[in-house]
C-alpha atoms as a PDB file:
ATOM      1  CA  UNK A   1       8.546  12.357 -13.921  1.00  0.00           C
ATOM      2  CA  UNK A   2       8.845  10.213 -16.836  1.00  0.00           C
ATOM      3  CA  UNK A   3       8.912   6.389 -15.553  1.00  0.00           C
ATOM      4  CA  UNK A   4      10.378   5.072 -19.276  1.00  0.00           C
ATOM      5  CA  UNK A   5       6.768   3.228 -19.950  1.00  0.00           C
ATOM      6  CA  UNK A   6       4.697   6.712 -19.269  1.00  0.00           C
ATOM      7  CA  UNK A   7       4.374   7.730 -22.618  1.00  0.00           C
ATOM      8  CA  UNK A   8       2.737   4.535 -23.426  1.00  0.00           C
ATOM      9  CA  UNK A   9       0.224   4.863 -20.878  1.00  0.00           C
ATOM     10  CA  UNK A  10      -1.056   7.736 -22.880  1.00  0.00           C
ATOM     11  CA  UNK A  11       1.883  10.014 -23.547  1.00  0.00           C
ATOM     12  CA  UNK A  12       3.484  12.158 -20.177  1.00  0.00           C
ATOM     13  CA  UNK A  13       1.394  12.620 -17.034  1.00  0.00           C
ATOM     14  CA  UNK A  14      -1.830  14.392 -18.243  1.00  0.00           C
ATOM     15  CA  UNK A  15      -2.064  13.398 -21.846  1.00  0.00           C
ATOM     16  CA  UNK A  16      -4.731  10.430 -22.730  1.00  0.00           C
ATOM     17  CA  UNK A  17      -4.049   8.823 -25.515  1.00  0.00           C
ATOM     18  CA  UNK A  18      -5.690   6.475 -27.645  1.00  0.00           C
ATOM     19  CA  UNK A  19      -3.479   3.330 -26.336  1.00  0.00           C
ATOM     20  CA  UNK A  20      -4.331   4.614 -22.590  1.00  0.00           C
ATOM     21  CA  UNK A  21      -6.342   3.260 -19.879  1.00  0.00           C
ATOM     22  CA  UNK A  22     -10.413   3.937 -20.571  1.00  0.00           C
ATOM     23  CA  UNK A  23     -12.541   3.677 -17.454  1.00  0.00           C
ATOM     24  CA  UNK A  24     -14.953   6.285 -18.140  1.00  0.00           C
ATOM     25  CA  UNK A  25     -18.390   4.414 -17.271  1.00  0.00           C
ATOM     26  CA  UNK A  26     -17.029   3.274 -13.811  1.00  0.00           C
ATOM     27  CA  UNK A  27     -16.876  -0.286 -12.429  1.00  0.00           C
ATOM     28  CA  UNK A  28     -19.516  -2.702 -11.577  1.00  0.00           C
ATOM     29  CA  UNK A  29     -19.888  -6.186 -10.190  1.00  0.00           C
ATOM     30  CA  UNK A  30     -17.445  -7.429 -12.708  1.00  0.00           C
ATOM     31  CA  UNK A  31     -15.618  -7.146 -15.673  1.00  0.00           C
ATOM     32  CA  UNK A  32     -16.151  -7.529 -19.073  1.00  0.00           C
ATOM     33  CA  UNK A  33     -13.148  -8.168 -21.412  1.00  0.00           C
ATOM     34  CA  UNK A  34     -14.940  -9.118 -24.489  1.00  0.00           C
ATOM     35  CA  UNK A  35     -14.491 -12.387 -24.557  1.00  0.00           C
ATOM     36  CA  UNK A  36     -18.455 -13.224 -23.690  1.00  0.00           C
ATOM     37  CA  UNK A  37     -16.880 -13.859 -19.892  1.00  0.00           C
ATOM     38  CA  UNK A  38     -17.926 -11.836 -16.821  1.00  0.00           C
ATOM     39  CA  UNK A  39     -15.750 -11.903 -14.376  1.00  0.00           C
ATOM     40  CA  UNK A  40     -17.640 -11.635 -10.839  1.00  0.00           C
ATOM     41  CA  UNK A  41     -15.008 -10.275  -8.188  1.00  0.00           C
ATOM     42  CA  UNK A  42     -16.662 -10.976  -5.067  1.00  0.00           C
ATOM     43  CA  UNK A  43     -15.768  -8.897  -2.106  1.00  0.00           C
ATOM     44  CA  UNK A  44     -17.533 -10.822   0.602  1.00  0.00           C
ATOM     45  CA  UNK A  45     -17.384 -10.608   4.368  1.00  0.00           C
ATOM     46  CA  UNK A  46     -16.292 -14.428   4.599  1.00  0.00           C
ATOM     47  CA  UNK A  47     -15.378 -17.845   3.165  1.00  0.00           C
ATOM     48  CA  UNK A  48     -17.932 -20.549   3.559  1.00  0.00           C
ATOM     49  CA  UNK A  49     -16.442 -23.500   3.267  1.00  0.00           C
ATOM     50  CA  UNK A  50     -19.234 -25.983   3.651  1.00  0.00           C
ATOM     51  CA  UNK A  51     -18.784 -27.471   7.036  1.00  0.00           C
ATOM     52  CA  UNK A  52     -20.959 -24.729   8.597  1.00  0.00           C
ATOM     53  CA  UNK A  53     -18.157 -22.909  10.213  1.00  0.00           C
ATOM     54  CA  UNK A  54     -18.017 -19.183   8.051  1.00  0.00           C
ATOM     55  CA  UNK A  55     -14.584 -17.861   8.620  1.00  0.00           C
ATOM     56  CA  UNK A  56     -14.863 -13.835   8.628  1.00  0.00           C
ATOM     57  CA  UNK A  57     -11.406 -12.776   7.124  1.00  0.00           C
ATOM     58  CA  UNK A  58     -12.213  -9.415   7.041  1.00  0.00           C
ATOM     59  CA  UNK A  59     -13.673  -7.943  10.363  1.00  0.00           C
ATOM     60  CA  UNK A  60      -9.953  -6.181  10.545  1.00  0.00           C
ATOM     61  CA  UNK A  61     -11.111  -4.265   7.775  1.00  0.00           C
ATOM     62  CA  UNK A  62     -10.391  -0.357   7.252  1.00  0.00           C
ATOM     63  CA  UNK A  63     -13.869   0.711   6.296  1.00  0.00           C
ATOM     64  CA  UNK A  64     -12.375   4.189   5.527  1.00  0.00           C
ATOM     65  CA  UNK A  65      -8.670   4.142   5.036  1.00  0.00           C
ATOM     66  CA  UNK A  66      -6.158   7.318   5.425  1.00  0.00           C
ATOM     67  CA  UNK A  67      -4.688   7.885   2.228  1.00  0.00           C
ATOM     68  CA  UNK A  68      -1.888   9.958   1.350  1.00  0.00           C
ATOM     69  CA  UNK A  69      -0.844  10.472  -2.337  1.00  0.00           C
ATOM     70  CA  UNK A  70       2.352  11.854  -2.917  1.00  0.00           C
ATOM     71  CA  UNK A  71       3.378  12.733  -6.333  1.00  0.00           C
ATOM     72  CA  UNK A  72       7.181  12.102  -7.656  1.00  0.00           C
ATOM     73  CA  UNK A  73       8.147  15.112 -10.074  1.00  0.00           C
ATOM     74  CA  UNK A  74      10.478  17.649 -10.949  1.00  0.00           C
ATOM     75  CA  UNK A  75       7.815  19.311 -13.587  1.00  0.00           C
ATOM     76  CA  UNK A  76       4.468  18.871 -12.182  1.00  0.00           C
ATOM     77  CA  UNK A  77       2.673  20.900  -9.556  1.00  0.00           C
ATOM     78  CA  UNK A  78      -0.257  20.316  -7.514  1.00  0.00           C
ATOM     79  CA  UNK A  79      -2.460  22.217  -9.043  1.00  0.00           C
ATOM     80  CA  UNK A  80      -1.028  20.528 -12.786  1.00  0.00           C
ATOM     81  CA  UNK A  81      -0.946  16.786 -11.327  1.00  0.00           C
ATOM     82  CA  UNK A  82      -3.432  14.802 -13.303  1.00  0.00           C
ATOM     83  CA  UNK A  83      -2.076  11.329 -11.775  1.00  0.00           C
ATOM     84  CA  UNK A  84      -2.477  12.223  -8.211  1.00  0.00           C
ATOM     85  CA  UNK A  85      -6.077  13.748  -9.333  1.00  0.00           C
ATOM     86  CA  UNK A  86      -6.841  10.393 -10.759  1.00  0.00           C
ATOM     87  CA  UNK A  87      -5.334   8.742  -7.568  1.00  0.00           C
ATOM     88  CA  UNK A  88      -6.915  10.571  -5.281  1.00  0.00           C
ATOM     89  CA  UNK A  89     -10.326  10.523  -6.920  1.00  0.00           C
ATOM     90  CA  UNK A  90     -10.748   7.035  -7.060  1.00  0.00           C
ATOM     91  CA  UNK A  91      -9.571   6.979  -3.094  1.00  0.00           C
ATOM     92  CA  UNK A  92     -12.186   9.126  -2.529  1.00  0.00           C
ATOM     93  CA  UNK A  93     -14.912   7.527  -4.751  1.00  0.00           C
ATOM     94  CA  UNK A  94     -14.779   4.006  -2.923  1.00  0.00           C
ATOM     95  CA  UNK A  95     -15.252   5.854   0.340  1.00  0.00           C
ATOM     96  CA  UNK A  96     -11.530   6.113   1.852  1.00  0.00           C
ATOM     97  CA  UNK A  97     -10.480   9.458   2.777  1.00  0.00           C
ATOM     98  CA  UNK A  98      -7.552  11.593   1.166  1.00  0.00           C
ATOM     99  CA  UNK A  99      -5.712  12.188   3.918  1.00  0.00           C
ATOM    100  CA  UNK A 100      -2.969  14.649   2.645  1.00  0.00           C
ATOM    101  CA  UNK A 101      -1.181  15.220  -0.685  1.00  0.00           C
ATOM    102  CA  UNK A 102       2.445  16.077  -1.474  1.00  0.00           C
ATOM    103  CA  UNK A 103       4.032  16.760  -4.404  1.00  0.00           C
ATOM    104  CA  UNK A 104       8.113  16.010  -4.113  1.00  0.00           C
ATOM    105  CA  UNK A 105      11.161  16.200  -6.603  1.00  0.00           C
ATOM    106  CA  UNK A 106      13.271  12.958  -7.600  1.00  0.00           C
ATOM    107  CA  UNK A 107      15.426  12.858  -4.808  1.00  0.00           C
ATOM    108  CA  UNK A 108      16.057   9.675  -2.902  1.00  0.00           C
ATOM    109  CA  UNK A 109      16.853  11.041   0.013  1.00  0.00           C
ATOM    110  CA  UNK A 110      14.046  13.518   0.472  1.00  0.00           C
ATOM    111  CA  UNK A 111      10.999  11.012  -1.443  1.00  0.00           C
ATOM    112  CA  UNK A 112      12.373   8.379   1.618  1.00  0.00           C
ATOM    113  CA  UNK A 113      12.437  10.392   4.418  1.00  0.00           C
ATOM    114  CA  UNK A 114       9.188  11.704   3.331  1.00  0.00           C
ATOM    115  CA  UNK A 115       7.480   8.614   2.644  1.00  0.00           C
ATOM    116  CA  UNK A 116       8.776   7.450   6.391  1.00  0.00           C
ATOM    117  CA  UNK A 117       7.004  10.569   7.909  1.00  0.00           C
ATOM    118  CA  UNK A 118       3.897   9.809   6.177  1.00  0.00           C
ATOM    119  CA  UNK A 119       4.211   6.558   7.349  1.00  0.00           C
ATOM    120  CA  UNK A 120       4.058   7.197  10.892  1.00  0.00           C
ATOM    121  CA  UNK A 121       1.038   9.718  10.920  1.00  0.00           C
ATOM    122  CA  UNK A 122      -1.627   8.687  13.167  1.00  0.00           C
ATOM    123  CA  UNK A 123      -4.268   9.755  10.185  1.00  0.00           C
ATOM    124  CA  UNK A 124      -2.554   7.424   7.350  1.00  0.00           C
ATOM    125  CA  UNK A 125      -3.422   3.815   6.822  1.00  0.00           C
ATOM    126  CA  UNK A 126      -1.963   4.078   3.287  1.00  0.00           C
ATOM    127  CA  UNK A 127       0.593   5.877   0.796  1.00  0.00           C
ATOM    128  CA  UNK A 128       0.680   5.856  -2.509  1.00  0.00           C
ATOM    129  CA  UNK A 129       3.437   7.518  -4.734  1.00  0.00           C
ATOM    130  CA  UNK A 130       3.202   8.380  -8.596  1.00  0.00           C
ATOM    131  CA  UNK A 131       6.119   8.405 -10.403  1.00  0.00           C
ATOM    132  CA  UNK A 132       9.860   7.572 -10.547  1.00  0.00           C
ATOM    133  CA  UNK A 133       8.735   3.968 -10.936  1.00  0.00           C
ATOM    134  CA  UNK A 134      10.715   3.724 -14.378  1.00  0.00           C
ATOM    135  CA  UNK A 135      14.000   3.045 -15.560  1.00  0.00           C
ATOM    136  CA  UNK A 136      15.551   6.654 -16.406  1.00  0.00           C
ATOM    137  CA  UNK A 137      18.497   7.704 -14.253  1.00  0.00           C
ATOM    138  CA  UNK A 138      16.075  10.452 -12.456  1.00  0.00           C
ATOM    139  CA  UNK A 139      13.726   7.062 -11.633  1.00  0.00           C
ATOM    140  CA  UNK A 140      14.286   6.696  -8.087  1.00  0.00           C
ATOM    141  CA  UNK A 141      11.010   6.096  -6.081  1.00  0.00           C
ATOM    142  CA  UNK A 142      11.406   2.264  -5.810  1.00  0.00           C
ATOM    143  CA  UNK A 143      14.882   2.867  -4.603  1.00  0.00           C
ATOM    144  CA  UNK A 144      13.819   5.003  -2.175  1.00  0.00           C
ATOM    145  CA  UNK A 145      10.683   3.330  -0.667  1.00  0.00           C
ATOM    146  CA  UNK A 146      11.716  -0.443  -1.014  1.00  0.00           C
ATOM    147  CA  UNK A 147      13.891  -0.406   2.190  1.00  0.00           C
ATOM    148  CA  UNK A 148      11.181   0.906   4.211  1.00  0.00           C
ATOM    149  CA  UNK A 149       8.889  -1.974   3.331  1.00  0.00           C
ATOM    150  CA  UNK A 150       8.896  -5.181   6.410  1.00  0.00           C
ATOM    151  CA  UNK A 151       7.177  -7.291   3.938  1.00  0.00           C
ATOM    152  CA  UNK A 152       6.965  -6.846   0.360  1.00  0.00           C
ATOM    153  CA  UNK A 153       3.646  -7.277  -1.715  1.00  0.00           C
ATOM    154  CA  UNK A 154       4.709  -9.021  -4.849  1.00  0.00           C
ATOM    155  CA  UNK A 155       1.184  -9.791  -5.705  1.00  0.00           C
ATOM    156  CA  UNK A 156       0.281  -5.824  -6.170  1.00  0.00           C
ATOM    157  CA  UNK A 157       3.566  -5.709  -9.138  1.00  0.00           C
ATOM    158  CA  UNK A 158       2.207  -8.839 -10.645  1.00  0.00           C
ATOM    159  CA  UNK A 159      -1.137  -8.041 -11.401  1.00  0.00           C
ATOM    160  CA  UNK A 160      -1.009  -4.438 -11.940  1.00  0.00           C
ATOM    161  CA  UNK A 161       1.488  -5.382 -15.275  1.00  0.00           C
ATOM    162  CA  UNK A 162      -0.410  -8.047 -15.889  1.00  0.00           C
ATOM    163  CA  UNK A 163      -3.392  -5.632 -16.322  1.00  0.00           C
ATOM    164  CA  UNK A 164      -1.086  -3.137 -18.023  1.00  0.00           C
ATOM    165  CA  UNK A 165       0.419  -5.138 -20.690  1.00  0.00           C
ATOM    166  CA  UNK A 166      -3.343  -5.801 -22.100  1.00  0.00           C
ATOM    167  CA  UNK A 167      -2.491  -2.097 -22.966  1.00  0.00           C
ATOM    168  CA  UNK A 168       1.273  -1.711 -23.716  1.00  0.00           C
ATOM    169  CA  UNK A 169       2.266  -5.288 -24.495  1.00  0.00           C
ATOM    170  CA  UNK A 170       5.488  -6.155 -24.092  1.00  0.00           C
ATOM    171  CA  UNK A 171       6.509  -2.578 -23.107  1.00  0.00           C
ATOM    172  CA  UNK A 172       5.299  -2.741 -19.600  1.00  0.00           C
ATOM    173  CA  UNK A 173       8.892  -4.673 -18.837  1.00  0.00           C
ATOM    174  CA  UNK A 174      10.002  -1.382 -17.849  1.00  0.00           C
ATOM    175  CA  UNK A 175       7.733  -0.243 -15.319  1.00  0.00           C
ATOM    176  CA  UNK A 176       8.703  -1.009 -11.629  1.00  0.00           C
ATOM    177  CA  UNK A 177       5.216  -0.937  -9.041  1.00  0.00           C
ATOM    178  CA  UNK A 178       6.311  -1.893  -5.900  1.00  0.00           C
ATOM    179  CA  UNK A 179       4.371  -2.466  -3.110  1.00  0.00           C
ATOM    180  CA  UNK A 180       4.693  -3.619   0.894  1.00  0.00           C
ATOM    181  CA  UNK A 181       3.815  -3.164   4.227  1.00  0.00           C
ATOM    182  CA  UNK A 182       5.461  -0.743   6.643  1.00  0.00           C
ATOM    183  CA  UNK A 183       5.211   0.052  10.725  1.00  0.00           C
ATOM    184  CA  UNK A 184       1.235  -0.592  10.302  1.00  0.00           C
ATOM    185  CA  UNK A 185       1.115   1.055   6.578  1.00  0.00           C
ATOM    186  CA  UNK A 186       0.292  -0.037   3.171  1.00  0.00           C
ATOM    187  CA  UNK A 187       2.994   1.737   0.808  1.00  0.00           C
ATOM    188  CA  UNK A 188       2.178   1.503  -3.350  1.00  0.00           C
ATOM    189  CA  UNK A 189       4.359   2.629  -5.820  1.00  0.00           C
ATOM    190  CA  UNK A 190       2.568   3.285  -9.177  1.00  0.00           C
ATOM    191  CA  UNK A 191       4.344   4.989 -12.421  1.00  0.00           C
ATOM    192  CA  UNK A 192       3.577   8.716 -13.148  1.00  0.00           C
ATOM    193  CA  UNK A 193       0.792   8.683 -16.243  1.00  0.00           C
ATOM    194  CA  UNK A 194      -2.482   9.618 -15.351  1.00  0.00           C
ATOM    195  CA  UNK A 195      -3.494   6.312 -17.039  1.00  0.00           C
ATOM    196  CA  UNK A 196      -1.593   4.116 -15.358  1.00  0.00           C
ATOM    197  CA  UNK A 197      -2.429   5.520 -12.424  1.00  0.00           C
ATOM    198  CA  UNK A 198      -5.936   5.476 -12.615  1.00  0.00           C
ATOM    199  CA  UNK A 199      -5.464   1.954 -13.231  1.00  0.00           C
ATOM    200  CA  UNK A 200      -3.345   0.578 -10.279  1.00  0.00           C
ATOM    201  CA  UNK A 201      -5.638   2.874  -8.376  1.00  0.00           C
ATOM    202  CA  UNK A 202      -9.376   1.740  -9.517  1.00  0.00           C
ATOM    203  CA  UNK A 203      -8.333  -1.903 -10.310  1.00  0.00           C
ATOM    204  CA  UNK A 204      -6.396  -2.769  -7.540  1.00  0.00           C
ATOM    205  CA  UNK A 205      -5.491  -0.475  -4.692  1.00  0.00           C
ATOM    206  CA  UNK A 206      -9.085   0.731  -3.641  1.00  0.00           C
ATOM    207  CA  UNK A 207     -10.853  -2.681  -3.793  1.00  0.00           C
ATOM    208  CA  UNK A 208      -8.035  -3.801  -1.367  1.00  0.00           C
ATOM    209  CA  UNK A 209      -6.762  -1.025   0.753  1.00  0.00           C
ATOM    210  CA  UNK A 210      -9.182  -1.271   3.747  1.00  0.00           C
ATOM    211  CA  UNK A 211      -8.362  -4.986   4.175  1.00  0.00           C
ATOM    212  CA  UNK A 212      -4.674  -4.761   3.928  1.00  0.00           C
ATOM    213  CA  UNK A 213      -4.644  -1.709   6.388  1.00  0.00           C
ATOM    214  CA  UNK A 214      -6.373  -3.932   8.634  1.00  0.00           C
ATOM    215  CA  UNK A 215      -3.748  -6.535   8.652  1.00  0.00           C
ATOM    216  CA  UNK A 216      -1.024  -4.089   8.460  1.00  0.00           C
ATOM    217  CA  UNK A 217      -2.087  -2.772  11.727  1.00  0.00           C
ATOM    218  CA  UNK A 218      -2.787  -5.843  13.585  1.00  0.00           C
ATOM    219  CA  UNK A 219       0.331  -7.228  12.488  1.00  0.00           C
ATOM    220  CA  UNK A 220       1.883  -4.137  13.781  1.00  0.00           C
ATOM    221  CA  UNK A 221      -0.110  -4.114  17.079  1.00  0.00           C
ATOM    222  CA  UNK A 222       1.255  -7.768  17.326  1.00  0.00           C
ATOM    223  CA  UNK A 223       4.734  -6.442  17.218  1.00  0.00           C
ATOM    224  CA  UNK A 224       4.288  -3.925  20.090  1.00  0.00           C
ATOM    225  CA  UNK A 225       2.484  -6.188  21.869  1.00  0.00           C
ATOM    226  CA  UNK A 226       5.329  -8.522  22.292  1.00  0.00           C
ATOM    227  CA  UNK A 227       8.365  -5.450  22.282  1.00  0.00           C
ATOM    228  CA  UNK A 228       5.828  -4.853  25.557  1.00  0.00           C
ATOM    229  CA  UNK A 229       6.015  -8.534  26.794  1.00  0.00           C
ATOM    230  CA  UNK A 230       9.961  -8.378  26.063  1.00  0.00           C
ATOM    231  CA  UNK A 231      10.051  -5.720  28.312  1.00  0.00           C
ATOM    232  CA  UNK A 232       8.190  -6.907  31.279  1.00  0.00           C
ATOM    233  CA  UNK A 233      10.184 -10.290  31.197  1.00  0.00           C
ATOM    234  CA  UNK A 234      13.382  -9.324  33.190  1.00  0.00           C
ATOM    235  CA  UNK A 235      10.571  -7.729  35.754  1.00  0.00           C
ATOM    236  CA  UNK A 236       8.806 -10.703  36.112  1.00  0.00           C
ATOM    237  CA  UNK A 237      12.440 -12.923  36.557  1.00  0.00           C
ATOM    238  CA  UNK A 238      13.481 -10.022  38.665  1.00  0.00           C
ATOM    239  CA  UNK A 239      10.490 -10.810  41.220  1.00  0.00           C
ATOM    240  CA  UNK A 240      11.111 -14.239  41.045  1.00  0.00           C
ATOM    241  CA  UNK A 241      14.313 -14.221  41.582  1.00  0.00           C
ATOM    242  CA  UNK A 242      13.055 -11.535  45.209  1.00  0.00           C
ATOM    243  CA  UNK A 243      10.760 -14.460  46.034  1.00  0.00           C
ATOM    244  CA  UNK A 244      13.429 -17.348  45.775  1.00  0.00           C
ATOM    245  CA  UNK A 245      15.752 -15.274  48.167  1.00  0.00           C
ATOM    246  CA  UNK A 246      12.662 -14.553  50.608  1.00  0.00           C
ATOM    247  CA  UNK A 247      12.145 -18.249  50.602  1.00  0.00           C
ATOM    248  CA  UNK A 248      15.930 -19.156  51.467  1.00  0.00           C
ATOM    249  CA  UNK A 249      15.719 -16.395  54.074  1.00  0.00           C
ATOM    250  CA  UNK A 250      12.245 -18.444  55.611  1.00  0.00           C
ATOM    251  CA  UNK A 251      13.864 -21.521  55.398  1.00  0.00           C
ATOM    252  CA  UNK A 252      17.764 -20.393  57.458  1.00  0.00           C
ATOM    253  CA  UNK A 253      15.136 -19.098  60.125  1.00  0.00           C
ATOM    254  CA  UNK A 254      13.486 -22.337  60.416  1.00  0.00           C
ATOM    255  CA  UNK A 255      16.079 -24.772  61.057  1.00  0.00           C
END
C-alpha cells in the first residue's frame, strides 16, 4: 500500500532511502537534534509538585501491553512486510508483547470489521495498522478505523508529522495517522514505509502504549461499571416501591 507520502519515507515499504528515518544506534535518555540541546524525556512514575503530595499518574499502567500489528496491503505478504517487522520489533524491544499479526487487503469493509475483532480480544491492549493512511483512491484505513474510535487522539497525528516533516518537509501534508481509543483499546494508524513506521512506532507509540492502555481500560471498566448500576436501578425502585405498599398494607391494619 502506497499512502501518497511513502516514497518519501524512503521509497515503497522496504526500501531505505537516504531521506528516510535513521535510528540505527537505538534511543537513550534523550535526544539529540544537533542543535547542542538534549532533550531529557522523562518517563517518571509521578508529578511532584512541591507541596509534598506526589500524584502517581501512572499506577494504571500496562507494564506489558498486547499488541497486534496488522498490515494494510494488496502487494505485501507477511513474510515480505518490512513495516510491520519494524512495528513489531520495536513493540517487542520496549518489553510489550506482539500479540498477533495480520496482513489484510485495502478493503474498508474487511480492514474495519477486522480491526473491531482485534479490538475485542481479551489478549490486545493495542492495534496498530500500517498502511492506507495516504491519499490514493485505494487509501482507506483511516476511513475504516476512525468510526470505531470513542475518543480520538489528536495529539498522536500532531506529533508524529511534526517529527516527520524534519524528514519530508512540507510533503508530510499528505499523510493521515490517526489515532483513538476504542471499547478499552488503543487503535494507531501509521502510513505503510518501513521508515515511517519505525518512527511512529519507536518515537511515539512504545514510550506511551502501556499508559494509554491503562486509561483505556479503566475508562472502559468505568463504562460497565455504570451500564451495571443502570441496570440494577429499576431493581432497587422496584423494592422500594414493594416496601411502600407493605407499609400502606401495615398502616390499613392499624387503624
Amino acid at each position: 500500500m502506497n499512502d501518497g507520502v511513502d516514497e518519501h519515507h524512503g521509497g515503497t515499504s522496504g526500501e531505505d532511502g537516504g531521506d528516510g528515518h535513521d535510528h540505527g544506534d537505538g534511543h537513550g535518555d534523550g535526544h539529540s537534534h544537533g542543535d547542542g540541546h538534549s532533550h531529557d524525556h522523562d518517563h517518571g512514575d509521578g508529578h511532584d509538585h512541591g507541596d509534598g503530595h506526589s500524584h502517581d499518574h501512572h499506577h494504571h499502567d500496562v507494564d506489558a501491553a498486547g499488541v497486534a500489528v496488522v498490515t494494510v496491503s494488496s502487494s505485501r505478504t507477511l513474510d515480505d512486510d518490512p513495516a510491520g517487522d519494524a512495528i513489531a520489533a520495536a513493540v517487542e524491544e520496549r518489553g510489550h508483547e506482539v500479540a498477533v499479526r495480520e496482513l489484510l487487503v485495502d478493503d474498508l469493509d474487511g480492514i474495519q470489521s477486522r480491526v473491531d475483532r482485534l479490538i475485542n480480544r481479551d489478549d490486545v491492549d493495542c492495534v496498530i495498522t500500517t498502511g492506507g493512511t495516504g491519499v490514493t483512491p485505494d487509501d482507506v484505513t483511516v476511513e475504516a478505523v476512525e468510526p470505531l474510535l470513542d475518543k480520538l487522539l489528536p495529539g498522536f497525528g500532531e506529533l508524529f508529522r511534526r517529527l516527520s516533516y524534519e524528514e519530508i518537509g512540507t510533503r508530510v501534508v499528505g499523510t493521515r495517522a490517526v489515532a483513538g481509543v476504542a471499547d478499552g483499546a488503543v487503535v494507531f494508524s501509521l502510513p505503510g514505509s518501513e521508515n515511517a513506521a519505525r518512527l511512529g512506532a519507536e518515537e511515539i507509540i512504545v514510550h506511551e502504549v502501556g499508559h494509554l492502555a491503562g486509561l483505556a481500560r479503566r475508562d472502559d471498566e468505568s463504562d460497565a461499571e455504570e451500564s451495571s448500576d443502570d441496570e440494577s436501578g429499576p431493581e432497587a425502585s422496584s423494592d422500594d416501591e414493594s416496601d411502600a405498599e407493605a407499609g400502606g398494607d401495615d398502616g390499613e391494619h392499624g387503624t
